[in-house]
PDB file of N, CA and C in Angstrom:
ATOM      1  N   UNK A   1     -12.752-111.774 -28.619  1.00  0.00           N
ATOM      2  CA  UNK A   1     -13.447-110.571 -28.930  1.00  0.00           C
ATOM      3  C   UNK A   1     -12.884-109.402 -28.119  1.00  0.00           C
ATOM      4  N   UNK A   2     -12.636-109.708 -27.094  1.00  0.00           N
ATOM      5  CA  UNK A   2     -12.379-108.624 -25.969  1.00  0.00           C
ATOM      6  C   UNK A   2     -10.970-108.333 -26.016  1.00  0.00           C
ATOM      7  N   UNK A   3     -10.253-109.303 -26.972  1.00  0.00           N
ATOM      8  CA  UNK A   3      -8.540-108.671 -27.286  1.00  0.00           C
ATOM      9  C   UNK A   3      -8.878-108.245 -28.556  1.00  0.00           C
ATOM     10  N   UNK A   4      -9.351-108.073 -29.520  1.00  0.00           N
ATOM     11  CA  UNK A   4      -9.920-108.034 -30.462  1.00  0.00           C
ATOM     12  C   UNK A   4     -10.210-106.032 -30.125  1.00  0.00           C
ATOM     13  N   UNK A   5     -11.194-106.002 -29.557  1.00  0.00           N
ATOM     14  CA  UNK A   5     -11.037-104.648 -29.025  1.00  0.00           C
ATOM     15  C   UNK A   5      -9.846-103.803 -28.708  1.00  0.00           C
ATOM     16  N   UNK A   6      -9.444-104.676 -27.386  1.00  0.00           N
ATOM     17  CA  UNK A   6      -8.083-103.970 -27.155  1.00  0.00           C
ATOM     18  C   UNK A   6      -6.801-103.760 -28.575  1.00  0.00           C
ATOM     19  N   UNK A   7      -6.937-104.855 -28.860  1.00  0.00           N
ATOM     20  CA  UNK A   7      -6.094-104.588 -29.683  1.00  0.00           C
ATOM     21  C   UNK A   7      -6.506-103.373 -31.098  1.00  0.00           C
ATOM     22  N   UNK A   8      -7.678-103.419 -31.452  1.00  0.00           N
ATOM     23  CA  UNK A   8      -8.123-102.150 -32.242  1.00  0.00           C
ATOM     24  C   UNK A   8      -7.972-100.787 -31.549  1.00  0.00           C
ATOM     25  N   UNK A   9      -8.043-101.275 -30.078  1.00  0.00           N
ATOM     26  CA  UNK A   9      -8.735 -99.290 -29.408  1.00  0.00           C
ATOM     27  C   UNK A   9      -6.841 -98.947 -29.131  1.00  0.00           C
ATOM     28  N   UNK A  10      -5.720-100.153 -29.658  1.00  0.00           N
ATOM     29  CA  UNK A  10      -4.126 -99.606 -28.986  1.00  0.00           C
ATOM     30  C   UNK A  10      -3.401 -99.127 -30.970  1.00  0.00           C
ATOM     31  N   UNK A  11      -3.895 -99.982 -31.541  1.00  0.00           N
ATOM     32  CA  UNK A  11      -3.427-100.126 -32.726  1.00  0.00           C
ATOM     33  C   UNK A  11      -3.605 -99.129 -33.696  1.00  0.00           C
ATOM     34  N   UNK A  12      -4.973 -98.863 -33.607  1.00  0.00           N
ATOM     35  CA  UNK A  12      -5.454 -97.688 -34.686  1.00  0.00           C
ATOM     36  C   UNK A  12      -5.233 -96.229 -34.412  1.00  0.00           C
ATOM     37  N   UNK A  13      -4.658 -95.981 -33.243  1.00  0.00           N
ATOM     38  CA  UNK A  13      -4.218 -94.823 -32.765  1.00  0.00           C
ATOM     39  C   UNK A  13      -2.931 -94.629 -33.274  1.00  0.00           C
ATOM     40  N   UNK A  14      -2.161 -96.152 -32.470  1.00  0.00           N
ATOM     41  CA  UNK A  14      -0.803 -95.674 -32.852  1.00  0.00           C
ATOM     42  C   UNK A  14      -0.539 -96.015 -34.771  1.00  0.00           C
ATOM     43  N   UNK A  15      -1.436 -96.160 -35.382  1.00  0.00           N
ATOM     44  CA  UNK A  15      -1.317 -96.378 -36.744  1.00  0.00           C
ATOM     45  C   UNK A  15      -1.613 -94.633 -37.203  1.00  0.00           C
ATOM     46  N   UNK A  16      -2.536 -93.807 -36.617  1.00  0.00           N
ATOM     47  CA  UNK A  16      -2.348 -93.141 -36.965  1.00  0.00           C
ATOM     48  C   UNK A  16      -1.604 -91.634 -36.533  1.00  0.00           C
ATOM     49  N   UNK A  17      -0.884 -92.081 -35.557  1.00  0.00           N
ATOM     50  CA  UNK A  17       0.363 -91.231 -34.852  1.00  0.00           C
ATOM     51  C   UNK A  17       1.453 -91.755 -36.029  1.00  0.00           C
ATOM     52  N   UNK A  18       1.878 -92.739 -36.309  1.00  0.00           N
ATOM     53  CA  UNK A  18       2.630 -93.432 -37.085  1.00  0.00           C
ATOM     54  C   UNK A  18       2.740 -92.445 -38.709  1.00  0.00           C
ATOM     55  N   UNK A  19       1.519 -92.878 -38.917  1.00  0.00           N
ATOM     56  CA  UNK A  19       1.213 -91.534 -40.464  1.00  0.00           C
ATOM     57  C   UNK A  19       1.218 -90.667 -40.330  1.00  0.00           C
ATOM     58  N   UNK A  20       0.800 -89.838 -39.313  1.00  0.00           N
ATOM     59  CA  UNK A  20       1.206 -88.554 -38.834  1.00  0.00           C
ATOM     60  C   UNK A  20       2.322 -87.860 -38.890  1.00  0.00           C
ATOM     61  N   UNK A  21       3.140 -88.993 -38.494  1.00  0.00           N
ATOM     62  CA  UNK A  21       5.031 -88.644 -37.741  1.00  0.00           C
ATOM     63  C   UNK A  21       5.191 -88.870 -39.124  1.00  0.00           C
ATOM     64  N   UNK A  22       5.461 -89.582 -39.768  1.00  0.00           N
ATOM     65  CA  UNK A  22       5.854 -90.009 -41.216  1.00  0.00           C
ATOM     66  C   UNK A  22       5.348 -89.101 -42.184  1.00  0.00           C
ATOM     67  N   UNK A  23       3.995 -88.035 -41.947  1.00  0.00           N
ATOM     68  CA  UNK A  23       3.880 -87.228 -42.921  1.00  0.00           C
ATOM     69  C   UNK A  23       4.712 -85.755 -42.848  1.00  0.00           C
ATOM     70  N   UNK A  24       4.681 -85.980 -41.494  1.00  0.00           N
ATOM     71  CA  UNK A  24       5.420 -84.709 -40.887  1.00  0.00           C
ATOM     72  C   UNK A  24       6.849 -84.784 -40.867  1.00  0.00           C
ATOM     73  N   UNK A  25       7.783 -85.955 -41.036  1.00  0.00           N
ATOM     74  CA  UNK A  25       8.758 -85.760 -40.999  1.00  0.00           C
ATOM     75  C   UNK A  25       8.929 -85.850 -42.651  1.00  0.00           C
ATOM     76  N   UNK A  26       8.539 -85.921 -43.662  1.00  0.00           N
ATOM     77  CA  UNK A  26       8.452 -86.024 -45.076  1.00  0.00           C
ATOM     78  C   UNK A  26       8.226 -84.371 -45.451  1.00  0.00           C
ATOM     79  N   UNK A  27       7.609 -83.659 -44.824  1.00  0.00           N
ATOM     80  CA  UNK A  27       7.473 -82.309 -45.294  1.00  0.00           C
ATOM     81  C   UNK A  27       8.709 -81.380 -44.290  1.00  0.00           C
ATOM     82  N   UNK A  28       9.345 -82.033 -43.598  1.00  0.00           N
ATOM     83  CA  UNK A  28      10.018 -80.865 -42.496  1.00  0.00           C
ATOM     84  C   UNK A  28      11.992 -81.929 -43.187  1.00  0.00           C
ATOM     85  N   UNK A  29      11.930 -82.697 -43.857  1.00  0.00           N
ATOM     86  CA  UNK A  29      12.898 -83.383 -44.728  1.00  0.00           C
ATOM     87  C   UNK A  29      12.488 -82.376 -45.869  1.00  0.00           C
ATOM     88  N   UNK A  30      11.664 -82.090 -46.681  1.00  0.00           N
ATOM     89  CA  UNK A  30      12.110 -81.331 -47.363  1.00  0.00           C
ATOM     90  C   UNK A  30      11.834 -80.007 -47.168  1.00  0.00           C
ATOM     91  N   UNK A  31      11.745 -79.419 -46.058  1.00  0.00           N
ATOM     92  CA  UNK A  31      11.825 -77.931 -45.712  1.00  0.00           C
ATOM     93  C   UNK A  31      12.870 -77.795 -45.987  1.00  0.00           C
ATOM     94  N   UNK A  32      14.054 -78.613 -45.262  1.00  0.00           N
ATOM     95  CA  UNK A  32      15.472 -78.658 -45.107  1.00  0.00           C
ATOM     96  C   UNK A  32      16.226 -78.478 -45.826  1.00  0.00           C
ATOM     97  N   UNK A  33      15.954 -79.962 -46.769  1.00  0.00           N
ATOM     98  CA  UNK A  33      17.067 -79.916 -47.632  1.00  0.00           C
ATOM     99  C   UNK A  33      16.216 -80.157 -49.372  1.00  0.00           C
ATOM    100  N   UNK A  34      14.889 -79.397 -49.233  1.00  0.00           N
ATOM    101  CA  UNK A  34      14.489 -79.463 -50.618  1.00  0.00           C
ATOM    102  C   UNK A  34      15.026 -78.066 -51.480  1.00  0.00           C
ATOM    103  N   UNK A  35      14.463 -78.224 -52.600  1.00  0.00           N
ATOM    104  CA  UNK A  35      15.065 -77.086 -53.838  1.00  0.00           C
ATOM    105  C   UNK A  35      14.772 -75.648 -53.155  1.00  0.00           C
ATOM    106  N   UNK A  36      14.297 -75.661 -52.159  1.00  0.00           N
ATOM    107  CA  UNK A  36      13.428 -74.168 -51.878  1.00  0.00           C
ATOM    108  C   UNK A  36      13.490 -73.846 -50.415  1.00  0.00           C
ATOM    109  N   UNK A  37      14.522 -75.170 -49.755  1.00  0.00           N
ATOM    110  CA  UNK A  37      14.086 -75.757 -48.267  1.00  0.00           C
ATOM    111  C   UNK A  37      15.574 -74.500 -47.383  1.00  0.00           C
ATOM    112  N   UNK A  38      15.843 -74.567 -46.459  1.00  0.00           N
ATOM    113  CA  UNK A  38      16.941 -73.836 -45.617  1.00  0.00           C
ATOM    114  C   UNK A  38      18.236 -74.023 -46.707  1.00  0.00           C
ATOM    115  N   UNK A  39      19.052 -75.203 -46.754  1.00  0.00           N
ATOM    116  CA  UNK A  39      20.051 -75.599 -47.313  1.00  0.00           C
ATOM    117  C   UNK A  39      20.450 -74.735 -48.365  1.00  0.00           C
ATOM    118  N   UNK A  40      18.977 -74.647 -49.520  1.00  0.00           N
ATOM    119  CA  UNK A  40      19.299 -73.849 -50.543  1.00  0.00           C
ATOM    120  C   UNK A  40      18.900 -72.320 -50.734  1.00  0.00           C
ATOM    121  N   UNK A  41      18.524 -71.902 -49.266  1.00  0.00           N
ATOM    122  CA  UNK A  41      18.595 -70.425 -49.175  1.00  0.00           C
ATOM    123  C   UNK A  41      19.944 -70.768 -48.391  1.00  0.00           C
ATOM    124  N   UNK A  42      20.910 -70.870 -47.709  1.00  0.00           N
ATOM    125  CA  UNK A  42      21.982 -70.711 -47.709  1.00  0.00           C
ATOM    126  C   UNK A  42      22.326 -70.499 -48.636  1.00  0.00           C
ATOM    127  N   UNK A  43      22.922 -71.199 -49.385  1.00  0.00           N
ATOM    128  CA  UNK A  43      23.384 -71.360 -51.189  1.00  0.00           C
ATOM    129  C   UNK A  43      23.214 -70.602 -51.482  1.00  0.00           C
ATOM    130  N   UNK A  44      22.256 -69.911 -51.438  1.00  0.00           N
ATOM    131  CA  UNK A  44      21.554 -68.288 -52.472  1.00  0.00           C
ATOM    132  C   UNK A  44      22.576 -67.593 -51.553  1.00  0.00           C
ATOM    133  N   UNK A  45      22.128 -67.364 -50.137  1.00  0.00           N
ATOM    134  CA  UNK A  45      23.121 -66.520 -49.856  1.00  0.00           C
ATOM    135  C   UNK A  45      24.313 -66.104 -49.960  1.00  0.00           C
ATOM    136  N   UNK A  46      25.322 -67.128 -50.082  1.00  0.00           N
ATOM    137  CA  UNK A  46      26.513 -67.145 -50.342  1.00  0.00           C
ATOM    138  C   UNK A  46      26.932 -66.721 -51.163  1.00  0.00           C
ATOM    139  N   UNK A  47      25.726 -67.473 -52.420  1.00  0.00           N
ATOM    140  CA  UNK A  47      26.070 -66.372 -53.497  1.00  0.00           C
ATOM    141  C   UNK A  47      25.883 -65.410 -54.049  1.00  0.00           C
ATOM    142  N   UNK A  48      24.304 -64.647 -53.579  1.00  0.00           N
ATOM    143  CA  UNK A  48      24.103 -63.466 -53.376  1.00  0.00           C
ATOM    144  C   UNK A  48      25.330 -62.103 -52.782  1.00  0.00           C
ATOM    145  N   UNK A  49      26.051 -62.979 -51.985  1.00  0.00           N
ATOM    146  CA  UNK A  49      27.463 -62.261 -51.325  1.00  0.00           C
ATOM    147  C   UNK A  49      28.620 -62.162 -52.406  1.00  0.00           C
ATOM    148  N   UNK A  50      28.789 -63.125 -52.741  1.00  0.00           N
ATOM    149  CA  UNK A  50      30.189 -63.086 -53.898  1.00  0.00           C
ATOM    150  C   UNK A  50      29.359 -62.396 -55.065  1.00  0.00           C
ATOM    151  N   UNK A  51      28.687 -62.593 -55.598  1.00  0.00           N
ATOM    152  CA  UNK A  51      28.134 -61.419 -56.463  1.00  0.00           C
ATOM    153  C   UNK A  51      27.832 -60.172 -55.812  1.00  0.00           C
ATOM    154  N   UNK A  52      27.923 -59.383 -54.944  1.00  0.00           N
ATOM    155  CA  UNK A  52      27.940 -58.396 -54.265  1.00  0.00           C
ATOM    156  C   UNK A  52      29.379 -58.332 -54.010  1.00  0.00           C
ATOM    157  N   UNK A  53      30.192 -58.822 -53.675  1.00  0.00           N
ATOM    158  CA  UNK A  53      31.704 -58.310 -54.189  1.00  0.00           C
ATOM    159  C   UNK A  53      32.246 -58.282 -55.202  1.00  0.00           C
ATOM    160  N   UNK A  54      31.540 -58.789 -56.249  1.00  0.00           N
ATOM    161  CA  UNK A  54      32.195 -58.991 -57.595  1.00  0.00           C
ATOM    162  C   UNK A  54      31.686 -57.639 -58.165  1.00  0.00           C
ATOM    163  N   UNK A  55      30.377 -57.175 -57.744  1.00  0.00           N
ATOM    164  CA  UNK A  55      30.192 -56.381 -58.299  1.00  0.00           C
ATOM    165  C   UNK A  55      30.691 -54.337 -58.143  1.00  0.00           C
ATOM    166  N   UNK A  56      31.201 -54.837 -56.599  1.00  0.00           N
ATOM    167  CA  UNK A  56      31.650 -53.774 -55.847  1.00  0.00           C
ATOM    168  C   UNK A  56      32.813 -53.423 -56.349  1.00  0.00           C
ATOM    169  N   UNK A  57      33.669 -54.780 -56.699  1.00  0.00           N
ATOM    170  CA  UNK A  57      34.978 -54.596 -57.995  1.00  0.00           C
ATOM    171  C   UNK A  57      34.676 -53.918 -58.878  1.00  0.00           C
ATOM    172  N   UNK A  58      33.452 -54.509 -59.720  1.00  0.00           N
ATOM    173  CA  UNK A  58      33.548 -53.844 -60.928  1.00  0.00           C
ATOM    174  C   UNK A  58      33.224 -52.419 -61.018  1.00  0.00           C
ATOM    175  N   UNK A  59      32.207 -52.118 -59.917  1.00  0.00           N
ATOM    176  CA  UNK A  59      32.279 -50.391 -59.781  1.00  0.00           C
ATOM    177  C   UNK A  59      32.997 -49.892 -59.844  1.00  0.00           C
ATOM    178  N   UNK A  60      34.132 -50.085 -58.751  1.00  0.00           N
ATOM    179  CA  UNK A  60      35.571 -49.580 -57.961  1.00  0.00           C
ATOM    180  C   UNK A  60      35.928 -49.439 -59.607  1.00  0.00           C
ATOM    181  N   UNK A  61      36.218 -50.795 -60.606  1.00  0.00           N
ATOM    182  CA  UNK A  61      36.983 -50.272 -61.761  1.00  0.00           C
ATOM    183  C   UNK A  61      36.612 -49.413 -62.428  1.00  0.00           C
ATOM    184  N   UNK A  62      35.500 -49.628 -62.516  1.00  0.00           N
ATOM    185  CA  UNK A  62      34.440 -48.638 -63.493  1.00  0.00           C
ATOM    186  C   UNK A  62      35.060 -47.243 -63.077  1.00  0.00           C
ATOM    187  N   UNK A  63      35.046 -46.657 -61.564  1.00  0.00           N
ATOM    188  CA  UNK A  63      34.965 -45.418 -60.893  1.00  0.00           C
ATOM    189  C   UNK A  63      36.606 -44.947 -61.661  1.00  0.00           C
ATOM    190  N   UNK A  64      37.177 -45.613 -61.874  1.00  0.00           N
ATOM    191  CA  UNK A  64      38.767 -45.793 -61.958  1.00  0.00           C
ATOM    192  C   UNK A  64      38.882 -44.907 -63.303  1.00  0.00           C
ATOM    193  N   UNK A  65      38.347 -45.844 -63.941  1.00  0.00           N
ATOM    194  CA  UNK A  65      38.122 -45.462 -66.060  1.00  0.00           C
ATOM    195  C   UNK A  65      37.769 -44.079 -66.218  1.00  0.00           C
ATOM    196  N   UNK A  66      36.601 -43.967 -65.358  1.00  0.00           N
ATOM    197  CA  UNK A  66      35.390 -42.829 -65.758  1.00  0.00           C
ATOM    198  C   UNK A  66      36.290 -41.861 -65.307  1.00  0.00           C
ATOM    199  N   UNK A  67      37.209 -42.160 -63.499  1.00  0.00           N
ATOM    200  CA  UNK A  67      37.953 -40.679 -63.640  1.00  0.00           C
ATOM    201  C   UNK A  67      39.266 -40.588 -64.658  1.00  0.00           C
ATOM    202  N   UNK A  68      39.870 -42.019 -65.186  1.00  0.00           N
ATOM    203  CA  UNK A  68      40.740 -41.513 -65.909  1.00  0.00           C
ATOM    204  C   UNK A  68      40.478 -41.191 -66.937  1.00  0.00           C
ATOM    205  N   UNK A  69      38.816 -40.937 -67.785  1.00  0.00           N
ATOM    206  CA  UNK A  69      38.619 -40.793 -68.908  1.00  0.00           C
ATOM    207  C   UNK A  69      38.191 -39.416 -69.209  1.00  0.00           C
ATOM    208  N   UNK A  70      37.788 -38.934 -67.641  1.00  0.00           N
ATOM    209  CA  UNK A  70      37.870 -37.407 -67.400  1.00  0.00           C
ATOM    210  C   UNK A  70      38.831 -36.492 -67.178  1.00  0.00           C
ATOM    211  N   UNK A  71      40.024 -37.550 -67.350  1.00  0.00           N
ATOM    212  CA  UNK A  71      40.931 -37.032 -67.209  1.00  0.00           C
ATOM    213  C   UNK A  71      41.608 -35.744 -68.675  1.00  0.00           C
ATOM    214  N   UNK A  72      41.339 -37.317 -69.839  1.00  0.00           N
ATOM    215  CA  UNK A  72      41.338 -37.108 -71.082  1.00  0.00           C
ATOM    216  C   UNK A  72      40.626 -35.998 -71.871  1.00  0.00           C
ATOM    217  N   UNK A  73      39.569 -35.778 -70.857  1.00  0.00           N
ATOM    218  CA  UNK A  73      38.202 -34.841 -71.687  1.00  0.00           C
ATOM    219  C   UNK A  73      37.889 -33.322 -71.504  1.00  0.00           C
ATOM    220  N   UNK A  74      38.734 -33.345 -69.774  1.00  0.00           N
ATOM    221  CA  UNK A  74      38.693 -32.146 -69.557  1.00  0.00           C
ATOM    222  C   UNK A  74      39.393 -30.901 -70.458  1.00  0.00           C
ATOM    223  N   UNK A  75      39.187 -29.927 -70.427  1.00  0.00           N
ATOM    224  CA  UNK A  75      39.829 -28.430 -71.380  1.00  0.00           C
ATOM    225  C   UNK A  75      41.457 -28.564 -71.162  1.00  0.00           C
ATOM    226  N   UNK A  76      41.817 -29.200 -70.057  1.00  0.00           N
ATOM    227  CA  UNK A  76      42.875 -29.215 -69.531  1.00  0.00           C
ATOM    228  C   UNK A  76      43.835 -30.591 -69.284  1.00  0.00           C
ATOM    229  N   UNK A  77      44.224 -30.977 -70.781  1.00  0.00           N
ATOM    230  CA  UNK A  77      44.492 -32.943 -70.507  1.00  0.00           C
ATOM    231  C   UNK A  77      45.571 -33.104 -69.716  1.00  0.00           C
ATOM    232  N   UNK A  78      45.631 -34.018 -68.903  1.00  0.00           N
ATOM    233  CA  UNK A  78      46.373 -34.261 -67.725  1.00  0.00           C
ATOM    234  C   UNK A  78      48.050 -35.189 -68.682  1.00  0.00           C
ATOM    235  N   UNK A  79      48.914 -34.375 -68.998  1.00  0.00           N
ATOM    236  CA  UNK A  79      49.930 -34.815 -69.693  1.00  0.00           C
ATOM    237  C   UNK A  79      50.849 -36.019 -69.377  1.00  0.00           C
ATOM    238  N   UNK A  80      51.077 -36.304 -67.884  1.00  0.00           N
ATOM    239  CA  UNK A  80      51.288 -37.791 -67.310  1.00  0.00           C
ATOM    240  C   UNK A  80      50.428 -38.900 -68.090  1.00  0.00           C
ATOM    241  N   UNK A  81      49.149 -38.379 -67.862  1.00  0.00           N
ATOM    242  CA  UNK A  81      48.286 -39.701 -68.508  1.00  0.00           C
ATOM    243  C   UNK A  81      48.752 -40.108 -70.417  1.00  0.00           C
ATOM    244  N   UNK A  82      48.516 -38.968 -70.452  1.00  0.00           N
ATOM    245  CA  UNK A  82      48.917 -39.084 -72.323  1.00  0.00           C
ATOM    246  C   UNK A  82      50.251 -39.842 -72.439  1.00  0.00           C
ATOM    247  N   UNK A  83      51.143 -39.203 -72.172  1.00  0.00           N
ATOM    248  CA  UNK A  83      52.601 -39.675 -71.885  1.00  0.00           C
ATOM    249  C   UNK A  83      52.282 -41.124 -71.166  1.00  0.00           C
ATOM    250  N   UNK A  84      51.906 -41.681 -70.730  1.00  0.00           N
ATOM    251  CA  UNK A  84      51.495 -42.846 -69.940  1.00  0.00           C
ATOM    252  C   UNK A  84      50.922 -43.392 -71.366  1.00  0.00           C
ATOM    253  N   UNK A  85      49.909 -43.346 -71.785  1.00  0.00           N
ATOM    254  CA  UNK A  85      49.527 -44.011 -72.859  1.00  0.00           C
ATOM    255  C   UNK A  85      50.634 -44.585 -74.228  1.00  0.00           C
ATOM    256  N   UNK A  86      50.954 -42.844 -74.527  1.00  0.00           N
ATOM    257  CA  UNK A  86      51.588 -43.162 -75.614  1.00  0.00           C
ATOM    258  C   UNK A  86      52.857 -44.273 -75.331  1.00  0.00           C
ATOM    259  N   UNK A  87      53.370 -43.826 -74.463  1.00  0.00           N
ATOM    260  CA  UNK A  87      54.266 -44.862 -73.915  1.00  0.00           C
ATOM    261  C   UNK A  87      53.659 -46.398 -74.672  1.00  0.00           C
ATOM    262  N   UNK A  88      52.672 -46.654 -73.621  1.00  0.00           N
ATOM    263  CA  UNK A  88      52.022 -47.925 -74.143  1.00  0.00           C
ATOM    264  C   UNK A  88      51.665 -48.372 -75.009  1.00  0.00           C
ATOM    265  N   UNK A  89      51.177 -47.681 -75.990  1.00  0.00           N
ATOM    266  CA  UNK A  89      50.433 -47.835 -77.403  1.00  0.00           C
ATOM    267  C   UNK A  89      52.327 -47.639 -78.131  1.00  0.00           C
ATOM    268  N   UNK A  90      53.109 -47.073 -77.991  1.00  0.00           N
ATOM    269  CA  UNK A  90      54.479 -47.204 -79.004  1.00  0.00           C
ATOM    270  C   UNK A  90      55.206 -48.247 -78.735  1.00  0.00           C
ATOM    271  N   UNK A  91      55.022 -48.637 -77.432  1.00  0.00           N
ATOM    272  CA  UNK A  91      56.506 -49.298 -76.349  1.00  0.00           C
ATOM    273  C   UNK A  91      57.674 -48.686 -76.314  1.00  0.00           C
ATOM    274  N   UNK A  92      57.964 -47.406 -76.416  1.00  0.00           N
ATOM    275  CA  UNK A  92      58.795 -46.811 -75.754  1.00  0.00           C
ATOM    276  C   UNK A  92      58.710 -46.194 -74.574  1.00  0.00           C
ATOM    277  N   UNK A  93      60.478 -45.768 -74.214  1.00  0.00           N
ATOM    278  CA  UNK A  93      60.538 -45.711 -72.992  1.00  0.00           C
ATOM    279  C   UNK A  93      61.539 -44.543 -72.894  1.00  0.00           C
ATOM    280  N   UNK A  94      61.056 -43.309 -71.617  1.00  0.00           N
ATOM    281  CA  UNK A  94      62.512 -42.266 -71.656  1.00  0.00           C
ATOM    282  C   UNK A  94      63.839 -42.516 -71.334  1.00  0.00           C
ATOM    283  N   UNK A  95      64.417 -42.234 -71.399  1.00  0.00           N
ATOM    284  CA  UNK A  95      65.777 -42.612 -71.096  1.00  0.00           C
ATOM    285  C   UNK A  95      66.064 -42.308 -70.231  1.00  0.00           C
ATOM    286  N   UNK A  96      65.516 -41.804 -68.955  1.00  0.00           N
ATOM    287  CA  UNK A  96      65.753 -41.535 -67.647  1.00  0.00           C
ATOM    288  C   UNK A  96      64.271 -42.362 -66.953  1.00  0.00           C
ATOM    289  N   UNK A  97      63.838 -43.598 -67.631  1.00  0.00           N
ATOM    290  CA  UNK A  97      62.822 -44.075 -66.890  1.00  0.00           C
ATOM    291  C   UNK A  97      63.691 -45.542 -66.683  1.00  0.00           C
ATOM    292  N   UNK A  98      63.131 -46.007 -65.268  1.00  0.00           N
ATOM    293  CA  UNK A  98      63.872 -47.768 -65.294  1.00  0.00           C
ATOM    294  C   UNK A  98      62.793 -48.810 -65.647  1.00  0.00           C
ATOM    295  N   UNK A  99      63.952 -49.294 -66.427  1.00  0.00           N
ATOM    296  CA  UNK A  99      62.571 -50.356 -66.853  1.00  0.00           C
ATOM    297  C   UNK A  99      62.941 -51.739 -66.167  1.00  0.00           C
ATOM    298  N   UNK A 100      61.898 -52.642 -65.273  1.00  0.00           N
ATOM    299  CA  UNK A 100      61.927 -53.212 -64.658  1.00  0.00           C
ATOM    300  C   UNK A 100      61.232 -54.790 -65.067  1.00  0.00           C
ATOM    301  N   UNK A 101      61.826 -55.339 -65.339  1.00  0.00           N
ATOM    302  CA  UNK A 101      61.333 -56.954 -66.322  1.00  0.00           C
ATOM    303  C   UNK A 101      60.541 -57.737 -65.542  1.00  0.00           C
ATOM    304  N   UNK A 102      59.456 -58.025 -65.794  1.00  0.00           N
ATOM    305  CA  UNK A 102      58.809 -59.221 -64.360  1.00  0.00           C
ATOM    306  C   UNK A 102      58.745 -60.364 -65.188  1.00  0.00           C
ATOM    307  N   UNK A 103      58.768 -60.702 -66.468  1.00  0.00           N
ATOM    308  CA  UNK A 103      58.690 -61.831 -67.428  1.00  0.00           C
ATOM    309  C   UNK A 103      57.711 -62.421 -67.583  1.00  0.00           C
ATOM    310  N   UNK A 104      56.253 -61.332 -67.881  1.00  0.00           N
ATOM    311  CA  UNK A 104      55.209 -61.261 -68.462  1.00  0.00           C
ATOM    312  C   UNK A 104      54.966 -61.663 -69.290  1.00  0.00           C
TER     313      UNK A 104
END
């Protein structure tokens, strides 16, 4: 009877330190590394970043167009650019320009 005791008043404690630790390490396992946990706010971050440079590109190009399209629009058309185009849109070339092959 009297181990009977002891053994209830050592056991049922550490049974429930035991469930305790085990519930607590089950919710702080998936703090970590669950869908929502540290791991995958890294992840977001990273890619929150490369989409923030991807998109800083596409401004930069954007900024590029819009001034060369103001270029086109102004009262005053910038004749390099035209000459630049037509070039491109005919495939010709002046005869005092070098043409340089990269094998595109």
């Amino acid at each position: 009877m009297v181990v009977r005791r002891r053994a209830r008043r050592f056991l049922v404690p550490l049974a429930l330190y035991g469930v305790s630790a085990a519930a607590v390490g089950y919710f702080v396992h998936h703090a970590h590394h669950g869908s929502r946990g540290l791991e995958a706010k890294r992840a977001l971050k990273v890619q929150v970043y490369e989409r923030n440079q991807e998109l800083e590109q596409l401004r930069q190009e954007r900024r590029e167009w819009e001034r060369r399209i103001a270029l086109l629009r102004s009262d005053q058309i910038d004749r390099d650019l035209i000459e630049e185009r037509a070039r491109v849109v005919l495939g010709r070339v002046h005869r005092n320009d070098l043409v340089i092959i990269t094998g595109e």
